[in-house]
Protein backbone atom coordinates (compact mmCIF):
# COMPACT_ATOMS: atom_id res chain seq x y z
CA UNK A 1 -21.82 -7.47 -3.06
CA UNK A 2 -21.12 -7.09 -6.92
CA UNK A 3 -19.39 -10.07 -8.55
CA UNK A 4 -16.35 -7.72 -9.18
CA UNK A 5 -16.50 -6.67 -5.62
CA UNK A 6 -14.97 -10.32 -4.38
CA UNK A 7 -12.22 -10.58 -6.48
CA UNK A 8 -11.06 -7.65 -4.36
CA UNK A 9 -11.24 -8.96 -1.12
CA UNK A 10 -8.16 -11.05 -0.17
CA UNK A 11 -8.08 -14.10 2.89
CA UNK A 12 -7.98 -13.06 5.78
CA UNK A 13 -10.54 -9.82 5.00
CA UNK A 14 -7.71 -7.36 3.53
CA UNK A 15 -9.17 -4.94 0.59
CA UNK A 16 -7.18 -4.12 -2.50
CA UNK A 17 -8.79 -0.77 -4.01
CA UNK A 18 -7.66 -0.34 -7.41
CA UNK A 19 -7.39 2.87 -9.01
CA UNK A 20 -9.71 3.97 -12.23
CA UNK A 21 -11.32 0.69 -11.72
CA UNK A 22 -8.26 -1.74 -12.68
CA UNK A 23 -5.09 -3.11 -11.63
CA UNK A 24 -3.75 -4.08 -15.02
CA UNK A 25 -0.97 -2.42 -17.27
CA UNK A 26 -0.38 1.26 -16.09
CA UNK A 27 -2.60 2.13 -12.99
CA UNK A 28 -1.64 2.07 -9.51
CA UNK A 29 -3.16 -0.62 -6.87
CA UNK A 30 -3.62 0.59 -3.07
CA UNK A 31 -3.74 -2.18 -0.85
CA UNK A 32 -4.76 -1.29 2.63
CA UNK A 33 -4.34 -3.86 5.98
CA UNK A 34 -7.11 -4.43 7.85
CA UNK A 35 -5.67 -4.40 11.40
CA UNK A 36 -7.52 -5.87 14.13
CA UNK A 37 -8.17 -3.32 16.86
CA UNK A 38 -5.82 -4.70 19.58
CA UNK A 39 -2.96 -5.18 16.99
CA UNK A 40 -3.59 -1.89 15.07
CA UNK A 41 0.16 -0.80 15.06
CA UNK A 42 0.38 3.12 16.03
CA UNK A 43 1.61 4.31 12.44
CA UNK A 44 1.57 2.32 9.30
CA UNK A 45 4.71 2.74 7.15
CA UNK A 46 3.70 3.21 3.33
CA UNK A 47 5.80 1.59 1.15
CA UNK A 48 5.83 1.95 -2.71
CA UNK A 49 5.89 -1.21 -4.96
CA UNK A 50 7.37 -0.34 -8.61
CA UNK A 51 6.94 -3.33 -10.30
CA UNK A 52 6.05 -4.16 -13.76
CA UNK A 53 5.53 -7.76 -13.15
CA UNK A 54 1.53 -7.11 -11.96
CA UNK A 55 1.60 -10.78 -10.11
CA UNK A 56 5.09 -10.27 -8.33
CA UNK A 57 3.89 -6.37 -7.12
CA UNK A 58 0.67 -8.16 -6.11
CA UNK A 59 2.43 -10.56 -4.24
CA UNK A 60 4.63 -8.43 -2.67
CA UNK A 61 2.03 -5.69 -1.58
CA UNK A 62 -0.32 -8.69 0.00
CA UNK A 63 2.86 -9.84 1.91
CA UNK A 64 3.73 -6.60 3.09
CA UNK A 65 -0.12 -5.87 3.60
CA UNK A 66 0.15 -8.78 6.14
CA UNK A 67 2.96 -7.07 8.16
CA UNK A 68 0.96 -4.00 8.79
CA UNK A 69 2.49 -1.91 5.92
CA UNK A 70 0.04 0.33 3.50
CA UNK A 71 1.42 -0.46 0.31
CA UNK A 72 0.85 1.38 -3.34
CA UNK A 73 1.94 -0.23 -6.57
CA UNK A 74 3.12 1.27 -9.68
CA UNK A 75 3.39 -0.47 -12.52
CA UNK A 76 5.96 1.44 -14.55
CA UNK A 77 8.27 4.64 -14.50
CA UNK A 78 5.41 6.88 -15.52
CA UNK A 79 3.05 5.97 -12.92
CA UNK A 80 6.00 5.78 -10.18
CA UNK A 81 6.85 9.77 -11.17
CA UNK A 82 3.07 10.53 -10.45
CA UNK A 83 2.31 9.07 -7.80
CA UNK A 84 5.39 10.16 -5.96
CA UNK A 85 3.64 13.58 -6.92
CA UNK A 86 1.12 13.21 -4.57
CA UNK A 87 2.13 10.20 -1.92
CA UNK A 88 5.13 10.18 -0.37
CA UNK A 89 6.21 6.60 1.31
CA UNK A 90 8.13 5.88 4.17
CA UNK A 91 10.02 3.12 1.40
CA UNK A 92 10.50 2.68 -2.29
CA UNK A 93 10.88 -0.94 -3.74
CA UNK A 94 12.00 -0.24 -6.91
CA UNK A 95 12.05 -2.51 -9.70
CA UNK A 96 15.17 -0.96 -12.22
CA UNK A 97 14.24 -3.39 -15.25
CA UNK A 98 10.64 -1.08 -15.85
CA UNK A 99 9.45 -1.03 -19.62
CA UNK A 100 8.17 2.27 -20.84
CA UNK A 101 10.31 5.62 -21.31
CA UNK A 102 11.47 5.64 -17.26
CA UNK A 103 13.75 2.73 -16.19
CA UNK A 104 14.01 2.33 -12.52
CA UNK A 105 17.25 4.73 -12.44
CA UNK A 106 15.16 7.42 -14.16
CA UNK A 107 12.54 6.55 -11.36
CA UNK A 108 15.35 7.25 -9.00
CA UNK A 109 16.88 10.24 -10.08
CA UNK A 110 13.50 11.88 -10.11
CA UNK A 111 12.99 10.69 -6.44
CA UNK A 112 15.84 11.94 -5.46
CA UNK A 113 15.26 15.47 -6.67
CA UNK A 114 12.63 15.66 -4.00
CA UNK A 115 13.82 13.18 -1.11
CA UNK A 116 15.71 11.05 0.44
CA UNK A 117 13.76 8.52 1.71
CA UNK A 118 15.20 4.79 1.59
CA UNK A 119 14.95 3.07 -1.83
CA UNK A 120 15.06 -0.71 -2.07
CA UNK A 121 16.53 -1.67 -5.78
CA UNK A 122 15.28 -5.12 -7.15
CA UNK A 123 16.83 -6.31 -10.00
CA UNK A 124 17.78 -9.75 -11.91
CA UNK A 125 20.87 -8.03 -13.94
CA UNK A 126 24.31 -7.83 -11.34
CA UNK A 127 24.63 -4.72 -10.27
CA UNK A 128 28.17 -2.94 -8.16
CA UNK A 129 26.03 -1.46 -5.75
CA UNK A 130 29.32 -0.32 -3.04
CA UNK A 131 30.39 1.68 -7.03
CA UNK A 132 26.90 3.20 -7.21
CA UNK A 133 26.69 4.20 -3.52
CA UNK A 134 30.06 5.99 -3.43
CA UNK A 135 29.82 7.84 -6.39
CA UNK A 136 26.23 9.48 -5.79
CA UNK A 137 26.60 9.80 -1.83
CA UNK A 138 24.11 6.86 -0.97
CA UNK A 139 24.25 5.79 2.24
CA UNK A 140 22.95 1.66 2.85
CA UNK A 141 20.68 3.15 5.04
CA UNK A 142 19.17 5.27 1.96
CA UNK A 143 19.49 2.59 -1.11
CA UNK A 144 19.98 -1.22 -0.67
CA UNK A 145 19.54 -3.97 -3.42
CA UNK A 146 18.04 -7.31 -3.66
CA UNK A 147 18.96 -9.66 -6.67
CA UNK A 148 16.21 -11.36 -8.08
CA UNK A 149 14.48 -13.82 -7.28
CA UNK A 150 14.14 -13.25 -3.44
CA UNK A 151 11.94 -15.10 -1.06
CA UNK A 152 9.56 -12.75 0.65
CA UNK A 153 11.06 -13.10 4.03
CA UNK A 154 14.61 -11.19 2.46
CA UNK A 155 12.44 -8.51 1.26
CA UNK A 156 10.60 -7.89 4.57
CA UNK A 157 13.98 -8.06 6.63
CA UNK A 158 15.42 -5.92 4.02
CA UNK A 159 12.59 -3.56 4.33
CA UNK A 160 12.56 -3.27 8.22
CA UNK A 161 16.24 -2.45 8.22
CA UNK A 162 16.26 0.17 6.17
CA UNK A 163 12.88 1.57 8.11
CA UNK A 164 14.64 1.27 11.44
CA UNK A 165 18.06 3.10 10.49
CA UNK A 166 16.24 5.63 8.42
CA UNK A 167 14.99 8.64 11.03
CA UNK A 168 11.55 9.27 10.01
């Protein structure tokens, strides 16, 4: 094993294989579960983590990770836009407050041109989700929020509601 090699490999034996070799500033992070072969759930759902905040995204996709979801992060609009290119999740938890020329609406809009899969909206500014819902035919099903902070526990329930009224 390289020394780089364990800074990759989380407790409990789960691998986080970063893209182009690192998981800082504006490359995407795949973090895969390692399921155990009598819990190894039939499908995975894979989620999308578009958080600028590299720690919180981390934290999030290692939580997540531990609930037997494949998780990518992004770590701005750009690399959201791109990777949505060529992976489509089950899930979208979508930070709106992302630096760079593509906010989290911009994110949004883009996704939306190509699908309607269910979009989790993190945010710390208040936001009048019910006015944002009715006006571009959202559905709570399709687009939730979370204000931030939120304890990992809201974002998983959050998560599996969404997954469960969405048909796949």
């Amino acid at each position: 094993m390289k020394d780089g090699d364990a800074a990759n490999i989380m407790p409990g034996g789960v691998n986080m294989n970063v893209v182009n070799g690192s998981s800082s500033g504006d490359k995407h992070v795949f973090v895969d579960s390692l399921h155990n072969e009598q819990e190894k759930p039939e499908t995975s759902n894979r989620i999308l983590v578009v958080e600028d905040d590299i720690s919180l995204a981390h934290l999030e996709a290692h939580f997540l990770t531990a609930h037997n979801f494949n998780v990518v992060i992004a770590s701005n609009g750009e690399v959201a836009v791109t990777t949505l290119n060529s992976f489509m999740p089950d899930l979208v938890v979508l930070d709106l407050e992302l630096p760079g020329s593509l906010n989290g609406w911009d994110v949004l809009q883009a996704l939306r041109t190509n699908a309607a899969i269910p979009v989790l909206l993190t945010t710390s500014m208040p936001l009048d989700m019910r006015k944002y819902l009715r006006s571009h035919g959202e559905t709570r099903s399709t687009l939730c929020h979370l204000a931030k902070p939120y304890q990992m526990q809201a974002l998983l329930k959050c998560i599996k509601r969404m997954l469960t009224t969405t048909p796949q």
